[in-house]
Structures are given as C-alpha cells and as structure tokens.
C-alpha atoms as a PDB file:
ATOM      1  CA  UNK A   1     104.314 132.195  75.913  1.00  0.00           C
ATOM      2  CA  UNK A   2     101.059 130.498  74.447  1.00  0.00           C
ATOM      3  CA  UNK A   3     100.433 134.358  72.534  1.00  0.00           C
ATOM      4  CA  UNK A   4     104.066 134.594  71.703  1.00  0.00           C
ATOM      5  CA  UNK A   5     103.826 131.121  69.867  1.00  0.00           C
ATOM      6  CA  UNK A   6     100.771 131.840  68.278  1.00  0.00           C
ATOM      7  CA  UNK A   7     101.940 134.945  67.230  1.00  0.00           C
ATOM      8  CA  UNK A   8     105.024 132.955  65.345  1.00  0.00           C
ATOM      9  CA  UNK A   9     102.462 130.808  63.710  1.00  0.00           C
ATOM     10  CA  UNK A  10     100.420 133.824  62.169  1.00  0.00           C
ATOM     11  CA  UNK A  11     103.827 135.209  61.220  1.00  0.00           C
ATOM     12  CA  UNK A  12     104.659 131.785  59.175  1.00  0.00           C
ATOM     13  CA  UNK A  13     101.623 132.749  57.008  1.00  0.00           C
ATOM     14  CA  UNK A  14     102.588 136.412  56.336  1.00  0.00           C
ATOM     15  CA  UNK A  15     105.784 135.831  55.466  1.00  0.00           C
ATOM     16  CA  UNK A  16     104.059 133.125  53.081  1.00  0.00           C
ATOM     17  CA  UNK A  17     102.338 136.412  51.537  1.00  0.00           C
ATOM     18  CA  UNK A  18     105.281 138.675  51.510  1.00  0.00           C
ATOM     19  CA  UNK A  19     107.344 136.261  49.633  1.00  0.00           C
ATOM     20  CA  UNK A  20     104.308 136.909  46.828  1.00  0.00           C
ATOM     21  CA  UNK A  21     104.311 140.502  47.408  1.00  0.00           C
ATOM     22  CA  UNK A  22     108.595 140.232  47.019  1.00  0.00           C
ATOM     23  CA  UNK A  23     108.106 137.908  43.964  1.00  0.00           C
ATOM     24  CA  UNK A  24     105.059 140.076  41.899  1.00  0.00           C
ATOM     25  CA  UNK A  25     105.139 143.994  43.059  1.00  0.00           C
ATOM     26  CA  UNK A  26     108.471 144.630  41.330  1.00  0.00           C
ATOM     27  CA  UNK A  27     107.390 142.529  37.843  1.00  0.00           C
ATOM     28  CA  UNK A  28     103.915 144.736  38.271  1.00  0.00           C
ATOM     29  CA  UNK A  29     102.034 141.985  38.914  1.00  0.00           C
ATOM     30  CA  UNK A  30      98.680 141.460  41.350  1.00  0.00           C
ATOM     31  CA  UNK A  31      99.522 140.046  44.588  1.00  0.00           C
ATOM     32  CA  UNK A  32      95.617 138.703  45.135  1.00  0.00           C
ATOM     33  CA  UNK A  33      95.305 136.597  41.476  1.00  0.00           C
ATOM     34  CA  UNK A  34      95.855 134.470  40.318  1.00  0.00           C
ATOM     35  CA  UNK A  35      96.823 131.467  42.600  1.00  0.00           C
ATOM     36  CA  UNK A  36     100.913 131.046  43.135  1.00  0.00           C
ATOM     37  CA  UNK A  37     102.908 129.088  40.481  1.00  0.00           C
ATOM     38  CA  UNK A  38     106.134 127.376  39.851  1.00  0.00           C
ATOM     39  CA  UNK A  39     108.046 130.283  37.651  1.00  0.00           C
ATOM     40  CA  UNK A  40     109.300 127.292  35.647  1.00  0.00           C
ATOM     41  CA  UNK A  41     106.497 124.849  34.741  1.00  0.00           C
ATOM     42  CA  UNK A  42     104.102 127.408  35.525  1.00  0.00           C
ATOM     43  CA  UNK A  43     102.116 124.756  37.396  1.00  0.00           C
ATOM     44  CA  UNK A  44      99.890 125.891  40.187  1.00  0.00           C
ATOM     45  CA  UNK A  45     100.836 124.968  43.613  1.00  0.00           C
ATOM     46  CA  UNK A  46      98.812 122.949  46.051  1.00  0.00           C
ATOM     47  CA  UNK A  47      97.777 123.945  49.337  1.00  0.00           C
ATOM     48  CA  UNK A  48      99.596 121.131  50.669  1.00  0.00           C
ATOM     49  CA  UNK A  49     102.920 122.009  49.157  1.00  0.00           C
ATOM     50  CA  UNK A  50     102.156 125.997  50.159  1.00  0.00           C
ATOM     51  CA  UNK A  51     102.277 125.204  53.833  1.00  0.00           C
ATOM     52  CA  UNK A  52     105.550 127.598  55.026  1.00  0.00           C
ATOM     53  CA  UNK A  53     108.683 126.220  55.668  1.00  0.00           C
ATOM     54  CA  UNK A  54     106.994 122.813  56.440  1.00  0.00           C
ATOM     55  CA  UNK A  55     106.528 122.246  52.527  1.00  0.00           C
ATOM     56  CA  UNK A  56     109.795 123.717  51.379  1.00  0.00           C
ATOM     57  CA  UNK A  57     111.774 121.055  53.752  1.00  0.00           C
ATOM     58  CA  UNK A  58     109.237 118.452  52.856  1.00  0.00           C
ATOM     59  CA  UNK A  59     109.626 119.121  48.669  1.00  0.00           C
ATOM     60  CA  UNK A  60     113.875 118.843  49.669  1.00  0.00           C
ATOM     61  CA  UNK A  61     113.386 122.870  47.833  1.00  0.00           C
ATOM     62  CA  UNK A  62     112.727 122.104  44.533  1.00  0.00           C
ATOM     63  CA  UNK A  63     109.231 121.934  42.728  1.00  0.00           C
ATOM     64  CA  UNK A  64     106.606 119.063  42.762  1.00  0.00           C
ATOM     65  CA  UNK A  65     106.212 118.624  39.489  1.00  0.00           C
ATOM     66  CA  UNK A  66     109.533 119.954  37.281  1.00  0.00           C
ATOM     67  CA  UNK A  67     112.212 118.841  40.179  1.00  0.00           C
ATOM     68  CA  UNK A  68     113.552 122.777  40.040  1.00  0.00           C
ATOM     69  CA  UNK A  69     114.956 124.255  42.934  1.00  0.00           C
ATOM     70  CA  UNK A  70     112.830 126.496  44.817  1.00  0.00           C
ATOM     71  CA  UNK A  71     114.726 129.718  45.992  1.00  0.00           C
ATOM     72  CA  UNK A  72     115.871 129.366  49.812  1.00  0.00           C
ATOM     73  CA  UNK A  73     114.235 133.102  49.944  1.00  0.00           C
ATOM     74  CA  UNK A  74     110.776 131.174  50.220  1.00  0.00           C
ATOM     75  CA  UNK A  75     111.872 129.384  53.700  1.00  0.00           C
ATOM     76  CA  UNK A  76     113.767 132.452  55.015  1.00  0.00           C
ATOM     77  CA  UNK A  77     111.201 134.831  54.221  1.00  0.00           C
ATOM     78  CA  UNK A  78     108.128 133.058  56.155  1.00  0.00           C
ATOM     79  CA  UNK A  79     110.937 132.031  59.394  1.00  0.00           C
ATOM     80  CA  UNK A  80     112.413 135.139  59.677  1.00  0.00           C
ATOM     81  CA  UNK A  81     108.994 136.589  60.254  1.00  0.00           C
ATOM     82  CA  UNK A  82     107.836 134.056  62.199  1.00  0.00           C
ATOM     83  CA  UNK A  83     110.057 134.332  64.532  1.00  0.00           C
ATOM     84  CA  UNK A  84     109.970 138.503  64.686  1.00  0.00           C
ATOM     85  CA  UNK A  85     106.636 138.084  65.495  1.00  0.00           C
ATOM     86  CA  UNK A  86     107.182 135.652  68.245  1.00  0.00           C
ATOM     87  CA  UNK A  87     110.145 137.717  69.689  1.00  0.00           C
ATOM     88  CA  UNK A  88     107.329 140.956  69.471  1.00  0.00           C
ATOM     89  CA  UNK A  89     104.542 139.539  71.658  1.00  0.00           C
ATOM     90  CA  UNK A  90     107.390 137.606  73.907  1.00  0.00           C
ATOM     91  CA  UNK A  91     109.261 140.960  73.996  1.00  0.00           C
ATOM     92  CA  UNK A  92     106.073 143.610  74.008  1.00  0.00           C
ATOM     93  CA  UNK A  93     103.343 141.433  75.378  1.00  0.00           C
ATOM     94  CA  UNK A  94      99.665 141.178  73.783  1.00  0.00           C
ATOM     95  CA  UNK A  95      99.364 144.713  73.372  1.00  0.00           C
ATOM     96  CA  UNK A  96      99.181 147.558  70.301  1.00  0.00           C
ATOM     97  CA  UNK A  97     103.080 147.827  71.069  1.00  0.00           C
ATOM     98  CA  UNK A  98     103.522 144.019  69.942  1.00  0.00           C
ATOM     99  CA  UNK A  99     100.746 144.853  66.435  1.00  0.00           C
ATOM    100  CA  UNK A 100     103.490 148.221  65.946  1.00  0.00           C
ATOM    101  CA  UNK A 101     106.457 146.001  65.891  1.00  0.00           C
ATOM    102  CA  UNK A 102     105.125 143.207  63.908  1.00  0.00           C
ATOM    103  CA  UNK A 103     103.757 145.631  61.247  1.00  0.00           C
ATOM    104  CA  UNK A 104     107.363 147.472  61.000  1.00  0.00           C
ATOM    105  CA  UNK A 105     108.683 143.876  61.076  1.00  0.00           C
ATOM    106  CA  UNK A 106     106.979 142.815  58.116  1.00  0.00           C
ATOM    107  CA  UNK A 107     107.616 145.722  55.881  1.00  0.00           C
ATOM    108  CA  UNK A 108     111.272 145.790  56.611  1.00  0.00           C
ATOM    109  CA  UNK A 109     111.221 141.581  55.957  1.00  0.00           C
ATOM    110  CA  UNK A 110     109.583 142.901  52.174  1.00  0.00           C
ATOM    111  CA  UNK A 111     111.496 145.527  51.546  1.00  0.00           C
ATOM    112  CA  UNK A 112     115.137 143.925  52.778  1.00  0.00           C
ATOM    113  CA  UNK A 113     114.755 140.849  50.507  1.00  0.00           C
ATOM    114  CA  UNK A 114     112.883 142.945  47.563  1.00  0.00           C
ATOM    115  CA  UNK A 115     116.164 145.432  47.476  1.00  0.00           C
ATOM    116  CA  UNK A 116     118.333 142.385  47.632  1.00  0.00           C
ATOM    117  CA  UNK A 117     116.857 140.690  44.904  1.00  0.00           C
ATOM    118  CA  UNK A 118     115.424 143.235  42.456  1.00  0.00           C
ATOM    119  CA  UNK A 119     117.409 146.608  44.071  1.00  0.00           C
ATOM    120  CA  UNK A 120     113.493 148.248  44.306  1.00  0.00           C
ATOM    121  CA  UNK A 121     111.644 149.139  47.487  1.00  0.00           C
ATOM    122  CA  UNK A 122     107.944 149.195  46.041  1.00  0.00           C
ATOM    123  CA  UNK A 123     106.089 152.273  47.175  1.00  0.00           C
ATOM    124  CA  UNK A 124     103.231 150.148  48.347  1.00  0.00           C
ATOM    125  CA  UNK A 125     105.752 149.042  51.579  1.00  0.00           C
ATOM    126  CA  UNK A 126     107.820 152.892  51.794  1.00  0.00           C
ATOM    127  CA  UNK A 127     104.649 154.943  51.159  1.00  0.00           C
ATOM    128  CA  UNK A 128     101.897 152.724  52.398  1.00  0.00           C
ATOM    129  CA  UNK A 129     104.382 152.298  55.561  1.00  0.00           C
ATOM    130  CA  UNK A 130     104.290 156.098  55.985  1.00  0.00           C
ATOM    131  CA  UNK A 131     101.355 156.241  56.246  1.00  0.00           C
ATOM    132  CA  UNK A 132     100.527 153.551  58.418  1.00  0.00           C
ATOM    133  CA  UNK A 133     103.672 155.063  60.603  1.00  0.00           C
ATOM    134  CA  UNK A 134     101.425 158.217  60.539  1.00  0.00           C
ATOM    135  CA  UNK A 135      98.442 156.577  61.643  1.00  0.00           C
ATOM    136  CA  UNK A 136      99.653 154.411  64.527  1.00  0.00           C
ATOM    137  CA  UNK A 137     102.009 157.182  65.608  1.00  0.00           C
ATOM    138  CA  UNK A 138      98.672 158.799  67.243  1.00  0.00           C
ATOM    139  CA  UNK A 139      97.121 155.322  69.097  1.00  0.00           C
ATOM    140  CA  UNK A 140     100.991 154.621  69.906  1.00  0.00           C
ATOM    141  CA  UNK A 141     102.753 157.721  71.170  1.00  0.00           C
ATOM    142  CA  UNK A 142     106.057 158.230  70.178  1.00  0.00           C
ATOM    143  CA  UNK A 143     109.398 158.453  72.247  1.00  0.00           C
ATOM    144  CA  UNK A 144     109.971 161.895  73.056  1.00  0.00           C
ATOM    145  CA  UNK A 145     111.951 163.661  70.996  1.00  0.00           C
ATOM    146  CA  UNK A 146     113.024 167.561  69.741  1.00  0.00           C
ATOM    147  CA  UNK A 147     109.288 168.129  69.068  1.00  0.00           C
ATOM    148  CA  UNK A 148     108.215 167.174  72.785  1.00  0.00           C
ATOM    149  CA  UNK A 149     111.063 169.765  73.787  1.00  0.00           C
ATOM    150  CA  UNK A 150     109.771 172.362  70.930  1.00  0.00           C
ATOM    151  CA  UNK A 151     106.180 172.517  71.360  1.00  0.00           C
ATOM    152  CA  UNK A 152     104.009 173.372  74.527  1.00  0.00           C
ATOM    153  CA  UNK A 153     103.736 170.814  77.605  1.00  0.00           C
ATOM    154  CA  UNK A 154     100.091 171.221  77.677  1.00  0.00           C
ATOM    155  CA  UNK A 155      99.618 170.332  73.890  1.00  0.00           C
ATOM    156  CA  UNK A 156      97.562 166.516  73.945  1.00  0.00           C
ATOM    157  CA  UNK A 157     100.008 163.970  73.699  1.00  0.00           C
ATOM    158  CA  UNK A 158      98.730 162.875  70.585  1.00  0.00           C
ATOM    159  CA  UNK A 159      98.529 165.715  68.400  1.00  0.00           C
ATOM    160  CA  UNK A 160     102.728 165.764  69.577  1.00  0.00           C
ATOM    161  CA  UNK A 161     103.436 162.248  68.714  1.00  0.00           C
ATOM    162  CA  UNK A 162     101.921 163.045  64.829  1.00  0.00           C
ATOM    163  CA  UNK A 163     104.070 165.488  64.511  1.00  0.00           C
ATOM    164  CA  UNK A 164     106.675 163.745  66.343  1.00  0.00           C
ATOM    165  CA  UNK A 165     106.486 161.311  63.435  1.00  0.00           C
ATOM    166  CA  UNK A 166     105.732 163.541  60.700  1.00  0.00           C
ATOM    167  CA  UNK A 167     108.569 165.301  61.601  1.00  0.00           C
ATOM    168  CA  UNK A 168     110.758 162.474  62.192  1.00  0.00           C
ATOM    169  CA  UNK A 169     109.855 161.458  58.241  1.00  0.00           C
ATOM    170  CA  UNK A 170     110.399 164.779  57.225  1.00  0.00           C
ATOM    171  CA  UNK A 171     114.096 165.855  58.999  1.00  0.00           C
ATOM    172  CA  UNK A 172     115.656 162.302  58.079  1.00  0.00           C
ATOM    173  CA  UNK A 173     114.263 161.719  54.574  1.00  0.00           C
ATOM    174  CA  UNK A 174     115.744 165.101  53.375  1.00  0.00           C
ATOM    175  CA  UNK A 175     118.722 164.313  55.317  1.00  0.00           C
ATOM    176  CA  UNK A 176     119.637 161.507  53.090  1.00  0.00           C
ATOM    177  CA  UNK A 177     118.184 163.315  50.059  1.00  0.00           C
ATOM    178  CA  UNK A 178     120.922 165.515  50.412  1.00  0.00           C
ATOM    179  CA  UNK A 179     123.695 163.470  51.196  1.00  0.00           C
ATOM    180  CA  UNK A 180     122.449 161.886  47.400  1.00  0.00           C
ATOM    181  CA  UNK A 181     122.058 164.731  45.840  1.00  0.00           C
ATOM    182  CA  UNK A 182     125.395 166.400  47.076  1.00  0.00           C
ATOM    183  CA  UNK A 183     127.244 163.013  45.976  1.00  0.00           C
ATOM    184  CA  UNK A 184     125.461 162.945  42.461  1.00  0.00           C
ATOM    185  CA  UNK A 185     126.766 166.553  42.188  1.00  0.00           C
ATOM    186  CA  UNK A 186     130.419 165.335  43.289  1.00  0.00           C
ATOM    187  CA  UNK A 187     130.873 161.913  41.452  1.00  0.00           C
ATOM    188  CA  UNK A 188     128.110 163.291  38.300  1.00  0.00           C
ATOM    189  CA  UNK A 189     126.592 159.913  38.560  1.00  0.00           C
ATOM    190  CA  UNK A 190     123.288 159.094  41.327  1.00  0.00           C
ATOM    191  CA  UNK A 191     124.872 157.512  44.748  1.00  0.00           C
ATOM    192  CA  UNK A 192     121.264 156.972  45.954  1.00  0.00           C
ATOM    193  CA  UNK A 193     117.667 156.329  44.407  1.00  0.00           C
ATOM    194  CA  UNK A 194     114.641 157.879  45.780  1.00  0.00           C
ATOM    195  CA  UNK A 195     113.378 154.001  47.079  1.00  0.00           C
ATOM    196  CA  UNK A 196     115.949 154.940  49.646  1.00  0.00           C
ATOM    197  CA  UNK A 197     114.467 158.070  50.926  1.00  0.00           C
ATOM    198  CA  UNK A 198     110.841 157.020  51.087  1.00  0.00           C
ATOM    199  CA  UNK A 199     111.856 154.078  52.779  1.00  0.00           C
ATOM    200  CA  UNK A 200     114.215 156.159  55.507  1.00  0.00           C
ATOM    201  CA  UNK A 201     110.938 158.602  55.492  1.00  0.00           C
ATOM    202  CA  UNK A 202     108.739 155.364  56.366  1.00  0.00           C
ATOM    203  CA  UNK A 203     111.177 154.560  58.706  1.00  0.00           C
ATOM    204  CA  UNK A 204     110.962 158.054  60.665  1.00  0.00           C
ATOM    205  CA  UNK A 205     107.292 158.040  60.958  1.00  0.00           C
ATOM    206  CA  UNK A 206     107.544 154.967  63.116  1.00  0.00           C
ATOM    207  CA  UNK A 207     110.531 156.027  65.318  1.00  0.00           C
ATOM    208  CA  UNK A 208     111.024 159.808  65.264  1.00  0.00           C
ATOM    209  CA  UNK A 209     114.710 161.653  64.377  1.00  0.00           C
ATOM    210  CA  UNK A 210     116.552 159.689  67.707  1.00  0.00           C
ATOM    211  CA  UNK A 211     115.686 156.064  66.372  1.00  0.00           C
ATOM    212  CA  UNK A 212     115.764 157.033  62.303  1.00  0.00           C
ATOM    213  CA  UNK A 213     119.387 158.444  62.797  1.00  0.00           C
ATOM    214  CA  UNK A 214     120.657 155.707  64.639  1.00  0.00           C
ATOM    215  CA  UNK A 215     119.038 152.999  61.864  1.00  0.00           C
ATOM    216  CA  UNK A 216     120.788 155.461  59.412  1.00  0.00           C
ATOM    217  CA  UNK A 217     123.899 155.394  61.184  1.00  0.00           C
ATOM    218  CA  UNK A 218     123.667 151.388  61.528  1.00  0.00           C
ATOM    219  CA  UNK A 219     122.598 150.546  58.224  1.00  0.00           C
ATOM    220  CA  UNK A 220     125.283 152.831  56.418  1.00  0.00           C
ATOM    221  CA  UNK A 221     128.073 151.530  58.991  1.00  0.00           C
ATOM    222  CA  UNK A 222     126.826 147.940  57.888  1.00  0.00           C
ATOM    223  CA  UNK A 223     126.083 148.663  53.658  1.00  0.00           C
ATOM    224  CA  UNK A 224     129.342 149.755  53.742  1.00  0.00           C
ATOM    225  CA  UNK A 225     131.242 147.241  55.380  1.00  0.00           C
ATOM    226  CA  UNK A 226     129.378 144.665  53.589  1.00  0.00           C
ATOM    227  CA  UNK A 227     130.108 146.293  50.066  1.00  0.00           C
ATOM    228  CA  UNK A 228     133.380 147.115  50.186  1.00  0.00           C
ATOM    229  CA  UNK A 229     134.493 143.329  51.737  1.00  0.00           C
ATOM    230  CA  UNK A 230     131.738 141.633  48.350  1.00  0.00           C
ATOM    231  CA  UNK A 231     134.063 144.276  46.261  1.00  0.00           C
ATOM    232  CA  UNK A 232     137.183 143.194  46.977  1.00  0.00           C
ATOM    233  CA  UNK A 233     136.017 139.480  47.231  1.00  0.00           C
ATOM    234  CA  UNK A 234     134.162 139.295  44.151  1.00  0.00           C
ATOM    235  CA  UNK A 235     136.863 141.864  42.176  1.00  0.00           C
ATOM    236  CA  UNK A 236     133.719 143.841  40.889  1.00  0.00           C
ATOM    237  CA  UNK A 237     133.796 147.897  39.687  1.00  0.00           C
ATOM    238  CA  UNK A 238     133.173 149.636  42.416  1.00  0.00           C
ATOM    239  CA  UNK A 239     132.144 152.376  40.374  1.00  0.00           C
ATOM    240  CA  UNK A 240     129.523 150.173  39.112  1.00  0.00           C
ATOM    241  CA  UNK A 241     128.299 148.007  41.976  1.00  0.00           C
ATOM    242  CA  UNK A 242     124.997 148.562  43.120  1.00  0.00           C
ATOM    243  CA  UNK A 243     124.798 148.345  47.029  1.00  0.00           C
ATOM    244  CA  UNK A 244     121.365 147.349  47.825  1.00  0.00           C
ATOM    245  CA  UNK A 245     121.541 149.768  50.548  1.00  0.00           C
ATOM    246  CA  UNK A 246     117.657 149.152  51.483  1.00  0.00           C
ATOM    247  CA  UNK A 247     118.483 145.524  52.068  1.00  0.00           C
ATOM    248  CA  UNK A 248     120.458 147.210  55.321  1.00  0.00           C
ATOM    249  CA  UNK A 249     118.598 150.274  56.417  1.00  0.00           C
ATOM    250  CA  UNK A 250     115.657 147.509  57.227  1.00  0.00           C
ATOM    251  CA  UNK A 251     118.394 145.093  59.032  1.00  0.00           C
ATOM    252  CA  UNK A 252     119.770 148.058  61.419  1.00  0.00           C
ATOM    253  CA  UNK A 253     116.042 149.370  61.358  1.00  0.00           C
ATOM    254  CA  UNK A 254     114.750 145.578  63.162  1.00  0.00           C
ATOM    255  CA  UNK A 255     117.572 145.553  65.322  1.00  0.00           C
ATOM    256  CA  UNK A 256     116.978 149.602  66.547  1.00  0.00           C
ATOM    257  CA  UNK A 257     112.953 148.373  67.071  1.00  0.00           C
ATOM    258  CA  UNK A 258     114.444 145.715  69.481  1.00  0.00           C
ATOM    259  CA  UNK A 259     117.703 146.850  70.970  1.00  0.00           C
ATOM    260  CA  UNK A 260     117.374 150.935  70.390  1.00  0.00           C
ATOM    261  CA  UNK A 261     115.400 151.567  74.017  1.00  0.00           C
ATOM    262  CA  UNK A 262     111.635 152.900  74.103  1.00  0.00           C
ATOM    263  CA  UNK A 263     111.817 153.813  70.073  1.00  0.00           C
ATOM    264  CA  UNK A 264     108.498 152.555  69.487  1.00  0.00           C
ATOM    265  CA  UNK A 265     106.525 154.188  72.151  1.00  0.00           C
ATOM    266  CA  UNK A 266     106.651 157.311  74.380  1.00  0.00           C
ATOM    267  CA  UNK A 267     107.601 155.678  78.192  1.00  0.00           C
ATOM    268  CA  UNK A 268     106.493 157.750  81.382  1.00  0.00           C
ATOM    269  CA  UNK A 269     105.186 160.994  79.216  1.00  0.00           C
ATOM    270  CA  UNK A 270     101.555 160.101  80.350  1.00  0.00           C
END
C-alpha cells in the first residue's frame, strides 16, 4: 500500500507536467522554458501556488494575482493520474508491469484532454509512444497473440513479443486508415485525421491486435454514443461536428489496460 501511495504522489507531479505538455505542444511551444504563467496576466506562478490539486483548491481556481479562473483541466489532469498510478502499483505491484501501465497511463491522460481541448494528438505522445511501446514490448512480453500462433515455438520470446507489437501497430493502424479513407471516399469530406491512426498505432504496440481491437471497438461504441446524444442536445451540424474521437480511444484504451485480462504482458508463455 505504502508503494501504491507513493506511486499516487509521483503521479500528482506528472500530471502537473502533462497539463504543460497539454497547454504548449499544440501552440508549438517548449515544454522545459520558460517557467509556467497565468495565460491572462502573464504573471509567473510560484512554487507554492504550483503544488497539484492542493494549490488549485487552495487559490478557490482562479489566479493569484488577476482573480481569473483557472481551468478545472489543471486539477483533473494531475488527480486523474494520480490516482492511475496508485491503482497501477496497487493493481500490478512494484514491478516493470506497474512502470508499463503508468507510462500508457500518462500518454493516454495527454492525449485524451489534448484532443478534447485542441482536437490534436501531438506526435511527441502517438509517435514517441510507439516507440516506447516498441521498446518495452521486448523487457515486457506481450500477451500472446496471432504472431505467437504464426511463428515458430522455439523462436526467443522476445524477438516474438517485438513483433507481436510491431505487428499489433501495424494490422490496427491500417485498419482504421481504411475505414477513413473508405468514408472520405463515400461522404467526399475526411471522417478521420491521421492523429487518430498514430495514436491507435501507439496503442497496438503496447497491447497487440486482441487488446487494440477491443479499445477500438470501445472507444468507437463510446465516441459515438457520446456524439450523437452532444448533437442532438446541443442542436449542432452533424455534418460539421468534430468528434474528438482521440479523447475516447484513450478512455476505452485505460479501461482495456485494467479490465481487458493479461493485455499488458504475456501470462504463463515462459
């Protein structure tokens, strides 16, 4: 429990960072200088009012010095992944498991809220997650899937679980591609930006086809229940609303990490 709330605390403080990375990567700006700001004053924020969630409550959500509201992103953000990262070691233990899980965590917390707000998924979260999906996919083996069935039992369990994942990317990403593409040449208008494949390719190399289908599955289920009740709630153009689809591949994509069996590791192969 004592790791598990520890683990919370350290997640408090990225979540602090990915609110700058939500805030800056889609206005091009660095995420490292210079220190963070009120967007309204432009007045730079003390460490004692940059403390997450605590300061938010403690400020009442507005700013220090111009009394404007601070976005209730800011709090959400840094307790939302605060609390994945508690439910990862409580759930996964102290182990590389737990590090997987809080990683995918985190990306999906950036690129959920960035979609929501902006409708981008910065490449530094859907191809930097690739390859980090890539990378852990060989000190994490991944669940069995049609490449453990395709390729010969004696092959090292590694070398299967990179391709597991590379493959995983691969399959699903062009998947959706064509569902786009095939809609775009239906409707002549684009149904689906390329944010969305990248991320759905990030998405593979951490969970292989099973786990990427079902998050695609979920995530479409969910975007379009979601849009279609804002649409007829709000009275907007459907033919114009953009669905920040993202924003719901990463929701179904936490809840297949947690609920979706042995997704993020390969159980009883070794």
């Amino acid at each position: 429990m004592l790791e598990a709330l520890l683990a919370g605390l350290f997640g408090l403080l990225v979540g602090s960072f990915l609110n700058v990375c939500i805030y800056r990567m889609p206005r091009d700006l660095s995420v490292v200088s210079p220190r963070s700001s009120c967007p309204y004053c432009e007045k730079q924020i003390a460490w004692y009012d940059n403390i997450p969630v605590v300061s938010y409550f403690l400020l009442l959500g507005r700013c220090r010095y111009c009394k404007e509201a601070i976005s209730w992103r800011y709090a959400v953000v840094e307790l939302l992944t605060g609390i994945l990262f508690f439910v990862g070691v409580w759930k996964f233990g102290l182990t590389l498991l737990a590090l997987k899980f809080c990683i995918f965590a985190a990306i999906q917390i950036d690129l959920i809220f960035t979609d929501f707000e902006e409708r981008i998924l910065p490449d530094e979260f859907t191809k930097g997650g690739t390859l980090v999906g890539l990378v852990l996919a060989a000190f994490i083996p991944m669940s069995p899937g049609l490449m453990a069935m395709l390729l010969p039992s004696h092959w090292n369990h590694v070398v299967v679980s990179v391709i597991e994942s590379a493959f995983g990317a691969a399959l699903t990403a062009g998947i959706l591609w064509g569902f786009g593409a095939l809609y775009e040449k239906i409707r002549h208008r684009e149904g689906l930006g390329l944010g969305d494949v990248k991320m759905i390719m990030m998405i593979g190399t951490f969970f292989g086809i099973q786990g990427t289908l079902l998050t695609l599955i979920i995530g479409s289920v969910l975007g379009s229940v979601t849009g279609l009740t804002y649409i007829l709630l709000k009275r907007e153009d459907a033919a114009t609303y953009e669905l920040p689809f993202g924003s719901f591949l990463g929701i179904a994509a936490i809840a297949v990490a947690l609920y979706g069996g042995s997704v993020l590791t390969w159980y009883g192969r070794f």
